[in-house]
PDB file of N, CA and C in Angstrom:
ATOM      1  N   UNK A   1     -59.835 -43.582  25.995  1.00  0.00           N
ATOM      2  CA  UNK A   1     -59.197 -43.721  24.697  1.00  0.00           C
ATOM      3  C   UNK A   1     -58.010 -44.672  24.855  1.00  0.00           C
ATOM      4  N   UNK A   2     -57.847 -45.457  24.207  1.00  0.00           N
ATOM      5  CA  UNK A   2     -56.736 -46.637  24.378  1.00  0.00           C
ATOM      6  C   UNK A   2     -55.622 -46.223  23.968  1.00  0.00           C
ATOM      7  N   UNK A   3     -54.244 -46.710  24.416  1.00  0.00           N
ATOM      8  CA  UNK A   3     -52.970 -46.055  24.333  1.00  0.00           C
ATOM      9  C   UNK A   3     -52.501 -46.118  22.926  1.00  0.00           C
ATOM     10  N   UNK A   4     -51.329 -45.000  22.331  1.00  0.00           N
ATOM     11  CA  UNK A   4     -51.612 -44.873  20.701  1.00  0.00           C
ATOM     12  C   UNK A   4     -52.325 -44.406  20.187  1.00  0.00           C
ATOM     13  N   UNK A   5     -53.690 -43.757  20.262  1.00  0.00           N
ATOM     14  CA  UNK A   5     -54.588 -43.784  19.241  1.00  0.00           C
ATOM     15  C   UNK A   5     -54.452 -41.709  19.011  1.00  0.00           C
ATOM     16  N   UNK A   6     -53.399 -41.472  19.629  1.00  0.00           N
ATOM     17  CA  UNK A   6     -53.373 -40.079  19.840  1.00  0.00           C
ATOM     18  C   UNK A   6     -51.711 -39.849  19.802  1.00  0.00           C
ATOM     19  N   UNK A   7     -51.207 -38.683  19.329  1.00  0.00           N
ATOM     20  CA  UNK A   7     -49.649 -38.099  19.527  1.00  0.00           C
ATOM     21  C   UNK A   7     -49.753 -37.281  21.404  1.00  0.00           C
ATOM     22  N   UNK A   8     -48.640 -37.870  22.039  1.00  0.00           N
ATOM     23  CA  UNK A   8     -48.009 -37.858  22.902  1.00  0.00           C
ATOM     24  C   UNK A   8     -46.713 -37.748  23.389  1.00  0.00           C
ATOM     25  N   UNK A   9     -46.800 -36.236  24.037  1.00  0.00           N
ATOM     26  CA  UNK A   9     -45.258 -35.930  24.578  1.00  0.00           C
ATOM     27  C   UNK A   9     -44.956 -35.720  25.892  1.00  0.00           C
ATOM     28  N   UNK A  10     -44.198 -36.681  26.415  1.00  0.00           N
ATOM     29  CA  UNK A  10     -44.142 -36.206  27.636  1.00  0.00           C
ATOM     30  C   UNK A  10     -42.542 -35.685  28.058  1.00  0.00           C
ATOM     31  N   UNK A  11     -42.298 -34.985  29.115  1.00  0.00           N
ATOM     32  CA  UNK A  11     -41.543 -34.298  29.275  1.00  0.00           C
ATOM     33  C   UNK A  11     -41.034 -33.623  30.724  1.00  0.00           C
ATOM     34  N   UNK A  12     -39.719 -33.794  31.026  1.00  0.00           N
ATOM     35  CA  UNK A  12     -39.654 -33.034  32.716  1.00  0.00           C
ATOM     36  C   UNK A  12     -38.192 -32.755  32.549  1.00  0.00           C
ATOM     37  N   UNK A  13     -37.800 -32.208  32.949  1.00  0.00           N
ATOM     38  CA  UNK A  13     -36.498 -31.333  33.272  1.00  0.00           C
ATOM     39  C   UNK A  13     -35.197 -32.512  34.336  1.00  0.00           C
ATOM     40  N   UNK A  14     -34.176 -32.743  33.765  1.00  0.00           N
ATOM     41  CA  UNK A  14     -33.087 -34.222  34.492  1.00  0.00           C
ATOM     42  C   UNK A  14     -33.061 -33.764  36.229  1.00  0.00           C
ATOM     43  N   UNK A  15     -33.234 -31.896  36.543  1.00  0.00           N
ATOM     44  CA  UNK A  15     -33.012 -31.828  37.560  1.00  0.00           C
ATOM     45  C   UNK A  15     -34.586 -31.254  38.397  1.00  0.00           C
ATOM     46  N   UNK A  16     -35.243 -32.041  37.711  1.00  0.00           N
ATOM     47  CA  UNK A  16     -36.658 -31.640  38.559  1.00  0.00           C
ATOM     48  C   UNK A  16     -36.562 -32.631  39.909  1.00  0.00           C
ATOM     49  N   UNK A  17     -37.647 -32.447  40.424  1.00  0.00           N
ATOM     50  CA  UNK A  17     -37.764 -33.633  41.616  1.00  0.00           C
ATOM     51  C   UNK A  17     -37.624 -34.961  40.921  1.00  0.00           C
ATOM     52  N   UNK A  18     -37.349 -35.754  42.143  1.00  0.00           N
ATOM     53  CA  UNK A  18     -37.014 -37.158  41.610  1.00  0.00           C
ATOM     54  C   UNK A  18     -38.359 -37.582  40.798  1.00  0.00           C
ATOM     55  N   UNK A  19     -39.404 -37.794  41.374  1.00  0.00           N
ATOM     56  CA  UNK A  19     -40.675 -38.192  41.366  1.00  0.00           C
ATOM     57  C   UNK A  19     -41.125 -37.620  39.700  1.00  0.00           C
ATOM     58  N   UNK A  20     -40.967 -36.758  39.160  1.00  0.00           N
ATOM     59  CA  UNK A  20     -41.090 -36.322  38.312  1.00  0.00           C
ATOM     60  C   UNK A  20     -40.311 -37.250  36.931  1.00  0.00           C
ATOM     61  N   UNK A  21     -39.361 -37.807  37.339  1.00  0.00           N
ATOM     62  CA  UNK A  21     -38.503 -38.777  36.037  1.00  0.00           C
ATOM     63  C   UNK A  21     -39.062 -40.075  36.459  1.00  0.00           C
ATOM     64  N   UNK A  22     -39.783 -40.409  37.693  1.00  0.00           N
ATOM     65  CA  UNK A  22     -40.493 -41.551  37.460  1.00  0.00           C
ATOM     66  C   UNK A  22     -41.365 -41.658  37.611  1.00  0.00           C
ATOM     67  N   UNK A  23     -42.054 -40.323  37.369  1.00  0.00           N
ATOM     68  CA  UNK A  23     -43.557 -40.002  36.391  1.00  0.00           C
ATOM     69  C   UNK A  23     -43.621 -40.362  35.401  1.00  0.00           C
ATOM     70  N   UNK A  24     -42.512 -39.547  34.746  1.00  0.00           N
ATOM     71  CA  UNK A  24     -42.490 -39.687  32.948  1.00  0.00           C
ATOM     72  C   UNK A  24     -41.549 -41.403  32.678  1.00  0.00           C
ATOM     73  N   UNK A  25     -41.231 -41.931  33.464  1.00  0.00           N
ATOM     74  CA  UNK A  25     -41.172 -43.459  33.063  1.00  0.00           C
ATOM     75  C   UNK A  25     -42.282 -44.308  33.478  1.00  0.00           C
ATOM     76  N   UNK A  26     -42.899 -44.283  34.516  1.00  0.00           N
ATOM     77  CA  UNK A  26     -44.307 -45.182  34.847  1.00  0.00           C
ATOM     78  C   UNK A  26     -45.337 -44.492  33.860  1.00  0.00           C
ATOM     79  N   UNK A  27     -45.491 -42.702  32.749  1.00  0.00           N
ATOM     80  CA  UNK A  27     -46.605 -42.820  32.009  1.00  0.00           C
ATOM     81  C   UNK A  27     -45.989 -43.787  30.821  1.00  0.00           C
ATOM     82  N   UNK A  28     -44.646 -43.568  30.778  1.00  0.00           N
ATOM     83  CA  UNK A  28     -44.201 -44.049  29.222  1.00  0.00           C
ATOM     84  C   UNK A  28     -44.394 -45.272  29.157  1.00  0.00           C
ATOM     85  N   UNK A  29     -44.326 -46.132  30.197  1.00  0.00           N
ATOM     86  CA  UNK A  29     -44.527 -47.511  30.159  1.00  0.00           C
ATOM     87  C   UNK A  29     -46.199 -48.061  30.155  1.00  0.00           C
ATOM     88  N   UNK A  30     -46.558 -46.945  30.379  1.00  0.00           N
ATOM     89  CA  UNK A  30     -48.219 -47.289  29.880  1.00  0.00           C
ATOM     90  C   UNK A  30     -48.758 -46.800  28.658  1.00  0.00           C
ATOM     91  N   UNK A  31     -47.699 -45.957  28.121  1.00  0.00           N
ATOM     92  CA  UNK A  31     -47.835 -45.246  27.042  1.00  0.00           C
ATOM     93  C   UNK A  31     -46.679 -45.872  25.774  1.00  0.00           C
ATOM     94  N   UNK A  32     -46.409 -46.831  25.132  1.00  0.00           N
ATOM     95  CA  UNK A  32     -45.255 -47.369  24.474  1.00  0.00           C
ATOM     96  C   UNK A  32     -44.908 -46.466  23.788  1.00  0.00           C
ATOM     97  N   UNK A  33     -46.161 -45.894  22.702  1.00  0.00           N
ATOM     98  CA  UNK A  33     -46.022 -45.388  21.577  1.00  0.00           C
ATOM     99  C   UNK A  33     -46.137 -44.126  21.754  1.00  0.00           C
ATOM    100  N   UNK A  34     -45.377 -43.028  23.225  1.00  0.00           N
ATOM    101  CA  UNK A  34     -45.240 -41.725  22.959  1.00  0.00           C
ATOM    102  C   UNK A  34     -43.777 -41.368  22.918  1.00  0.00           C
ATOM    103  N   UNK A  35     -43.188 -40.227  23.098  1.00  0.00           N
ATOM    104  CA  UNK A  35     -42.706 -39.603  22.388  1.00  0.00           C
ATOM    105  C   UNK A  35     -41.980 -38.997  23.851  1.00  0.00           C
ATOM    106  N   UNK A  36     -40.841 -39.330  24.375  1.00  0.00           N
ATOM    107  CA  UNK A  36     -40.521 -38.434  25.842  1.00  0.00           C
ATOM    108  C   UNK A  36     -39.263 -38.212  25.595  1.00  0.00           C
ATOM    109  N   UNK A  37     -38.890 -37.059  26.959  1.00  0.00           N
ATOM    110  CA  UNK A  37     -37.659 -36.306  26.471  1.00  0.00           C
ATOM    111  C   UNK A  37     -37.690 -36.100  28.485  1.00  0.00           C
ATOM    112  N   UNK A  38     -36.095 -35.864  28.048  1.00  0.00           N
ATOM    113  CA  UNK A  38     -35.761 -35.462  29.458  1.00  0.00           C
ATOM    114  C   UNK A  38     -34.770 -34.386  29.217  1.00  0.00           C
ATOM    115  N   UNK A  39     -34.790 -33.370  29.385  1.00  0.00           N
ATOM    116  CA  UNK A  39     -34.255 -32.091  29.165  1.00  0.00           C
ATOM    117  C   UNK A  39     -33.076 -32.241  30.118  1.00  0.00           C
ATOM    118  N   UNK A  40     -31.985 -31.891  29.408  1.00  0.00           N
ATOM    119  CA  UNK A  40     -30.896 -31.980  30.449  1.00  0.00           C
ATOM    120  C   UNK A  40     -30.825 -30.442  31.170  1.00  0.00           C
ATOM    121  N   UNK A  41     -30.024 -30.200  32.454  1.00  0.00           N
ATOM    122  CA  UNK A  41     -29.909 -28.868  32.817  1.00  0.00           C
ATOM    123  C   UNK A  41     -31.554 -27.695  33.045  1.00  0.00           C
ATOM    124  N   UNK A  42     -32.290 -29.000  33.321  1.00  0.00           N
ATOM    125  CA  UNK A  42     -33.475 -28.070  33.551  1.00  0.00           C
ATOM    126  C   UNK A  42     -34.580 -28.524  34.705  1.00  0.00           C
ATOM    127  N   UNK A  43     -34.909 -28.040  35.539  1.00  0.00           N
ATOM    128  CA  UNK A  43     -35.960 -27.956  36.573  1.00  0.00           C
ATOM    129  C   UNK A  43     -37.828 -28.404  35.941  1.00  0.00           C
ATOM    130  N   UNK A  44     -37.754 -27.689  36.885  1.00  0.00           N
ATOM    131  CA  UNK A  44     -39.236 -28.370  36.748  1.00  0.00           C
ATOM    132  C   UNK A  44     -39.618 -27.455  35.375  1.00  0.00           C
ATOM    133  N   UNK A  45     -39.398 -26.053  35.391  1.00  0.00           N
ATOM    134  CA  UNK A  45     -40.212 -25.235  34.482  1.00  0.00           C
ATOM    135  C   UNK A  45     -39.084 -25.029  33.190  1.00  0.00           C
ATOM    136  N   UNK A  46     -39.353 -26.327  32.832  1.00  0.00           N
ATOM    137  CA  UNK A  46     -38.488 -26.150  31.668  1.00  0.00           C
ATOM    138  C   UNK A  46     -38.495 -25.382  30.343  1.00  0.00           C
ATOM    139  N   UNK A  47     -39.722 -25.158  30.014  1.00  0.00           N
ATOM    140  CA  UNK A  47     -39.502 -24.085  28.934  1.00  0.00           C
ATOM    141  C   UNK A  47     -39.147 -22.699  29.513  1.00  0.00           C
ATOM    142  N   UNK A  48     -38.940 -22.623  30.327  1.00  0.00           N
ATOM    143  CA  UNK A  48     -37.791 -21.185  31.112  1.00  0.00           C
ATOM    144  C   UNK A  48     -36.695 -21.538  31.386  1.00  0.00           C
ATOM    145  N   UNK A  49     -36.056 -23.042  32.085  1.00  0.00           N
ATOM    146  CA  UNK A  49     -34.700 -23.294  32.068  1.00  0.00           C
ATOM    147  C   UNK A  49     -34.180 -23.533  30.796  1.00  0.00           C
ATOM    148  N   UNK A  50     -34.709 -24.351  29.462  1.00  0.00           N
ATOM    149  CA  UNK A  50     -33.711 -24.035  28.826  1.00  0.00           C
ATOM    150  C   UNK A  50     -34.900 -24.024  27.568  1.00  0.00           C
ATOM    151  N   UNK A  51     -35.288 -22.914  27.169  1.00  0.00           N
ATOM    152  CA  UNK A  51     -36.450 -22.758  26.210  1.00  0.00           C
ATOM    153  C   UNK A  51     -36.038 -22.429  24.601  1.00  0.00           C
ATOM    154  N   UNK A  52     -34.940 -22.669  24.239  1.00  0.00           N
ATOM    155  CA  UNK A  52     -34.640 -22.497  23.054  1.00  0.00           C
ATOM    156  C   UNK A  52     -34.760 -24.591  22.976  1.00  0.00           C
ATOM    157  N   UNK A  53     -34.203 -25.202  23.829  1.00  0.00           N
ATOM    158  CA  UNK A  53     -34.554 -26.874  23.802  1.00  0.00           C
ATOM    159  C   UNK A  53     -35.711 -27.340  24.060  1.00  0.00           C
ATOM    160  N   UNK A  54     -36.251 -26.308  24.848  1.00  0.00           N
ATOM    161  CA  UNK A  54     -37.805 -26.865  24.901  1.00  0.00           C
ATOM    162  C   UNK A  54     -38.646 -26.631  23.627  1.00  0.00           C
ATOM    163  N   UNK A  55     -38.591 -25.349  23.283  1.00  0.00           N
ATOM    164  CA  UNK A  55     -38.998 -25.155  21.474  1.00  0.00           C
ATOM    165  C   UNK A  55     -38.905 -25.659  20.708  1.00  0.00           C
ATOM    166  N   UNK A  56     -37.561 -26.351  20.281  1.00  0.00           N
ATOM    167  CA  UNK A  56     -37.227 -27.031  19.133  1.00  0.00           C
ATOM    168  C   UNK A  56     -37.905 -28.509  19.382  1.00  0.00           C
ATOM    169  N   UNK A  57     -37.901 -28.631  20.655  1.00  0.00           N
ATOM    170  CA  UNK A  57     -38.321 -30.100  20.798  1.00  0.00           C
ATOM    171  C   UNK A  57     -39.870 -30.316  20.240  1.00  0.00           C
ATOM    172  N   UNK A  58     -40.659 -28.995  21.257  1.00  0.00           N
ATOM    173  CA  UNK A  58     -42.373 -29.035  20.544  1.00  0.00           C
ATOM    174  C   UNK A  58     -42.509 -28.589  19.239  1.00  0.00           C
ATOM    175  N   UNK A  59     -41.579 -27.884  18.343  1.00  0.00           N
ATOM    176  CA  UNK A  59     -41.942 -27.758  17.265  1.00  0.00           C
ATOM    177  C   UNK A  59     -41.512 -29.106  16.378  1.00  0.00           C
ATOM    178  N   UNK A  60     -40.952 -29.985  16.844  1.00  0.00           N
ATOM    179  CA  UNK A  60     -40.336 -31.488  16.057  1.00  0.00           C
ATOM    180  C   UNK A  60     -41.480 -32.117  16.152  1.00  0.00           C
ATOM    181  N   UNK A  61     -41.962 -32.015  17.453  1.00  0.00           N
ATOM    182  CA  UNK A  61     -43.045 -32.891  17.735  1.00  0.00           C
ATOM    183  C   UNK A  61     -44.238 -32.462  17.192  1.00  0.00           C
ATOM    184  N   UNK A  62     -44.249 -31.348  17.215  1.00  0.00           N
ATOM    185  CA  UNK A  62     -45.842 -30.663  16.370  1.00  0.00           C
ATOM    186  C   UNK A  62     -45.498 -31.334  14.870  1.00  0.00           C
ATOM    187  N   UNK A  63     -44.215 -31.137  14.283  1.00  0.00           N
ATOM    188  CA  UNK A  63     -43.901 -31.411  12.801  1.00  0.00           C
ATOM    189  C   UNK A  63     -44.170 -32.505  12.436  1.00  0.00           C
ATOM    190  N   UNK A  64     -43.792 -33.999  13.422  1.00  0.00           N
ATOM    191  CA  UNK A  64     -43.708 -35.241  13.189  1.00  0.00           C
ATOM    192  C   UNK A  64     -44.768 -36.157  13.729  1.00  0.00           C
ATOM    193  N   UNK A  65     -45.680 -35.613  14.552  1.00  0.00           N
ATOM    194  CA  UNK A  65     -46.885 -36.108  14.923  1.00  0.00           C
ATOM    195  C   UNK A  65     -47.868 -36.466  14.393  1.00  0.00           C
ATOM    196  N   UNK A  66     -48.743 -37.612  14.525  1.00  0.00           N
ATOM    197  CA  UNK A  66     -49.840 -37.958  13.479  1.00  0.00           C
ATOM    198  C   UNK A  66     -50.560 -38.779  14.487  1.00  0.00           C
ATOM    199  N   UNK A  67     -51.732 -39.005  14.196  1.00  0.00           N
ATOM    200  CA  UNK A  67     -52.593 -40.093  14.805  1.00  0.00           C
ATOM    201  C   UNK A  67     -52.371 -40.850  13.716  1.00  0.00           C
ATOM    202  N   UNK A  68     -53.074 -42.790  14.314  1.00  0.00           N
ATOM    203  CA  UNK A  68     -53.050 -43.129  13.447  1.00  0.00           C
ATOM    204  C   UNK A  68     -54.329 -43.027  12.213  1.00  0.00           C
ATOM    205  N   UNK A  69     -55.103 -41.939  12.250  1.00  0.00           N
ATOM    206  CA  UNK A  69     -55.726 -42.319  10.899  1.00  0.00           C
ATOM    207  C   UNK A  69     -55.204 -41.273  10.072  1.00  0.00           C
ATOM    208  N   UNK A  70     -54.308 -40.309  10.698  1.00  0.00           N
ATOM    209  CA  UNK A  70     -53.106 -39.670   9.660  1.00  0.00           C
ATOM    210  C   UNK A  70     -52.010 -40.006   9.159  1.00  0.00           C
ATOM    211  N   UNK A  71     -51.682 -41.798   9.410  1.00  0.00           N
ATOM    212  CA  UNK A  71     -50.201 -42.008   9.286  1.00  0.00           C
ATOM    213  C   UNK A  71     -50.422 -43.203   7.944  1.00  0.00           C
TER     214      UNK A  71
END
């Protein structure tokens, strides 16, 4: 499936492993048109380090998401 044609979030915690924040920058850069977040104050399992920010974030993203033959 070619990049865009789907809603995409990616996501890792500021104090996960290194490798992990330049995961989520080498997908984003293959990915223009998603949607990433870097959780401050959180590890790898971030909807347990800080899950009231991890919530609000997937429910924004569930809210504001569309493919494009929904937009």
């Amino acid at each position: 499936m070619p990049s865009g044609c789907y809603p995409l979030l990616i996501g890792c915690g500021r104090i996960d492993d290194p490798m992990a924040l330049e995961a989520l920058m080498a997908w984003q850069a293959v990915e223009p048109d998603c949607r990433s977040v870097v959780f401050e104050n959180a590890g790898h399992c971030v909807n347990m380090d800080v899950p009231q920010a991890f919530n609000r974030t997937l429910e924004e993203f569930w809210e504001t998401a569309s493919t494009p033959d929904e937009s």
